[in-house]
PDB file of N, CA and C in Angstrom:
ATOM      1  N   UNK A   1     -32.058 -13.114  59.671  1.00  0.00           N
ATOM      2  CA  UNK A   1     -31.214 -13.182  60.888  1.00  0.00           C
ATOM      3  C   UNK A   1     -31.412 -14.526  61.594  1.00  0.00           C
ATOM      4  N   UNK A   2     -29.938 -14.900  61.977  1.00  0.00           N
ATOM      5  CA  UNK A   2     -30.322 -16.634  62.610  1.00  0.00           C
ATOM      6  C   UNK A   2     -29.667 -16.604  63.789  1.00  0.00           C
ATOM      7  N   UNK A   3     -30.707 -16.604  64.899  1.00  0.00           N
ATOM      8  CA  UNK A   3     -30.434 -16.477  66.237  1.00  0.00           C
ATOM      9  C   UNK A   3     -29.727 -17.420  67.227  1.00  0.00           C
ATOM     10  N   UNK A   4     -30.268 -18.822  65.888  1.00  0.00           N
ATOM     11  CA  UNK A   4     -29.844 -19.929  66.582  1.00  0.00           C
ATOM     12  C   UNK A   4     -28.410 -20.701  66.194  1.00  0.00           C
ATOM     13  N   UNK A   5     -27.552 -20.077  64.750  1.00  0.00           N
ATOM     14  CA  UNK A   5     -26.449 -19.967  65.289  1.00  0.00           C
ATOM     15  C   UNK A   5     -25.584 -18.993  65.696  1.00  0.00           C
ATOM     16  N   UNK A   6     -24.134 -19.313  65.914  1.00  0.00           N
ATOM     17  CA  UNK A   6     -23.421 -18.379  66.776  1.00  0.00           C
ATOM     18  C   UNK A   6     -23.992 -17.950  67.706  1.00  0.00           C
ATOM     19  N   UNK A   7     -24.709 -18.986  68.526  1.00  0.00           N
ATOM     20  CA  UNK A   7     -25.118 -18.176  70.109  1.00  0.00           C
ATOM     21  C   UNK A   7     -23.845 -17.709  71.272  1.00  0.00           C
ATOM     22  N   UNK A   8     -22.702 -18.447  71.081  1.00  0.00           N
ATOM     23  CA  UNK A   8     -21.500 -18.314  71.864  1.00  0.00           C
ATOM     24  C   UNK A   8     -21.131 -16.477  71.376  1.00  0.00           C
ATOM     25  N   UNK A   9     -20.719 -16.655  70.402  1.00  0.00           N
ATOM     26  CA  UNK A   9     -20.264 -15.378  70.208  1.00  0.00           C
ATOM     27  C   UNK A   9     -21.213 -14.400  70.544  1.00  0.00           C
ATOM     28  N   UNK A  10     -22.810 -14.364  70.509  1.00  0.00           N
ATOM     29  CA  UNK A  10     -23.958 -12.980  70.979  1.00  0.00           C
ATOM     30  C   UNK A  10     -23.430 -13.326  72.409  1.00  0.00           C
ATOM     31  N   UNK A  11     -22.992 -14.313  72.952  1.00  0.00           N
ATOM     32  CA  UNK A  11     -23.413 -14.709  74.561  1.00  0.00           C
ATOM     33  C   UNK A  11     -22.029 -13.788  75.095  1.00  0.00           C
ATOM     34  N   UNK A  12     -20.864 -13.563  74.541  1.00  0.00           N
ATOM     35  CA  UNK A  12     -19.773 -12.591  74.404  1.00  0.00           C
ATOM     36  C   UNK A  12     -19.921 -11.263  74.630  1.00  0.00           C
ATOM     37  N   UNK A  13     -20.842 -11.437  73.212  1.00  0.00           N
ATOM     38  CA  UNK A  13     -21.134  -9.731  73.387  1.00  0.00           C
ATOM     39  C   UNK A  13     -21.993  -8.918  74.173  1.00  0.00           C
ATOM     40  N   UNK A  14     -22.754  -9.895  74.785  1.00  0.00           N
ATOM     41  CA  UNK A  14     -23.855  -9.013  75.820  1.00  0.00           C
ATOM     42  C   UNK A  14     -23.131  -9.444  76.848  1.00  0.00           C
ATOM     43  N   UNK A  15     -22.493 -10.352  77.402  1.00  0.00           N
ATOM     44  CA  UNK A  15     -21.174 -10.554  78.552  1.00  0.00           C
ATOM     45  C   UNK A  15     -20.559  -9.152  78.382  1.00  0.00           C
ATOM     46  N   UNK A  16     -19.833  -8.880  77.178  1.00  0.00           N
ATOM     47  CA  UNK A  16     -19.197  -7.253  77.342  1.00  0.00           C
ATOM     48  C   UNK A  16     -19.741  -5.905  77.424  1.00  0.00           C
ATOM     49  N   UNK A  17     -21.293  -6.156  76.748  1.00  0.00           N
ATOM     50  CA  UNK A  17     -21.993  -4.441  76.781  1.00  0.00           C
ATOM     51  C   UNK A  17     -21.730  -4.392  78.268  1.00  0.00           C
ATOM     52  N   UNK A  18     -22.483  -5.429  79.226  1.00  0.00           N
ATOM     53  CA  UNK A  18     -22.594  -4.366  80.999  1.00  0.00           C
ATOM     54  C   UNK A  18     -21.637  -4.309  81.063  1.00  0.00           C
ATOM     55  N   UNK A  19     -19.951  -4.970  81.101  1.00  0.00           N
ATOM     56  CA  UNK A  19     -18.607  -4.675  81.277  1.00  0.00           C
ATOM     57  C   UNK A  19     -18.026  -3.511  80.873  1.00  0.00           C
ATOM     58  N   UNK A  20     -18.637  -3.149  80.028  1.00  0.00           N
ATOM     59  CA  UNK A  20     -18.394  -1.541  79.100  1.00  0.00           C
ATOM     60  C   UNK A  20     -19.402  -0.249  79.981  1.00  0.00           C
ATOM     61  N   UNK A  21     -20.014  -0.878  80.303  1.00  0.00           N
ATOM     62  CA  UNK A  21     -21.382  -0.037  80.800  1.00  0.00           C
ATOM     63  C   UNK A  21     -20.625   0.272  82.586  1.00  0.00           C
ATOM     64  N   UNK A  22     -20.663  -0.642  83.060  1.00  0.00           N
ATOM     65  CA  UNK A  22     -19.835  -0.598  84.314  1.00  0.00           C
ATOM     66  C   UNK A  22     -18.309   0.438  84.277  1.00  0.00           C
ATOM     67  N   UNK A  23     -17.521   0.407  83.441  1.00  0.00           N
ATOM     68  CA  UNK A  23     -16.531   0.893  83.039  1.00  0.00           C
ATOM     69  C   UNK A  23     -16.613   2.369  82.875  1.00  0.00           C
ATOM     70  N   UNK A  24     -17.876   2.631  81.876  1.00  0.00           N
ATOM     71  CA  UNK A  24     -18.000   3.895  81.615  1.00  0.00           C
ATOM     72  C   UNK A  24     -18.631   5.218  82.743  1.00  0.00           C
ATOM     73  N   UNK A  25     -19.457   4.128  83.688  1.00  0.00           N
ATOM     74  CA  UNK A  25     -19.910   4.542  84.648  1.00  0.00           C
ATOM     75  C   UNK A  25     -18.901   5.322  85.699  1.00  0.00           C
ATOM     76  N   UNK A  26     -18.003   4.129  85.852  1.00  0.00           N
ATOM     77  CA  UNK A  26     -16.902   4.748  86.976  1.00  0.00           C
ATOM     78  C   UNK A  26     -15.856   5.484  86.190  1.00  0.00           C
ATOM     79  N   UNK A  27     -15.523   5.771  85.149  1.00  0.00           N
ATOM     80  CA  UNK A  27     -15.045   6.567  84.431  1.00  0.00           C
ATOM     81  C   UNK A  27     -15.602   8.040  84.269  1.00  0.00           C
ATOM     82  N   UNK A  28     -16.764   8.124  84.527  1.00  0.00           N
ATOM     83  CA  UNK A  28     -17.890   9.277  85.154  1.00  0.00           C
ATOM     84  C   UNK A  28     -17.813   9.751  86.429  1.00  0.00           C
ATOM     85  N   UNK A  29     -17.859   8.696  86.962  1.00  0.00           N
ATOM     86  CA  UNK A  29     -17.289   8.801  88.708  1.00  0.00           C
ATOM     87  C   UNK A  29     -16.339   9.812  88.867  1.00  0.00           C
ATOM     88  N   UNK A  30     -14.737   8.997  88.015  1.00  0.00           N
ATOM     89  CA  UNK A  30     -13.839   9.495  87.968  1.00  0.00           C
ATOM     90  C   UNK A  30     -13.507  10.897  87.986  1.00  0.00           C
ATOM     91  N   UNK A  31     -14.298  11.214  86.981  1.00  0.00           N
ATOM     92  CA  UNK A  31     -14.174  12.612  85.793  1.00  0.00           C
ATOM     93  C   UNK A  31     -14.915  13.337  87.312  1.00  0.00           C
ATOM     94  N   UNK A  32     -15.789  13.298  87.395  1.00  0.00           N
ATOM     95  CA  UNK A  32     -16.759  14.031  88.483  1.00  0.00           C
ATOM     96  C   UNK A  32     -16.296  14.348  89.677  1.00  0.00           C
TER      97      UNK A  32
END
């Protein structure tokens, strides 16, 4: 595993997990 390239694209994807995480949260809210 090579950490040191494609750092842009990991830097994406952990940018989107909390965006997903936030999302799912108030989507809980919602439901509740």
């Amino acid at each position: 595993m090579n950490f040191q390239r494609g750092k842009k694209h990991e830097d994406l994807e952990l940018n989107l997990v909390p965006l997903i995480d936030v999302l799912l949260v108030i989507i809980i809210f919602l439901v509740v």
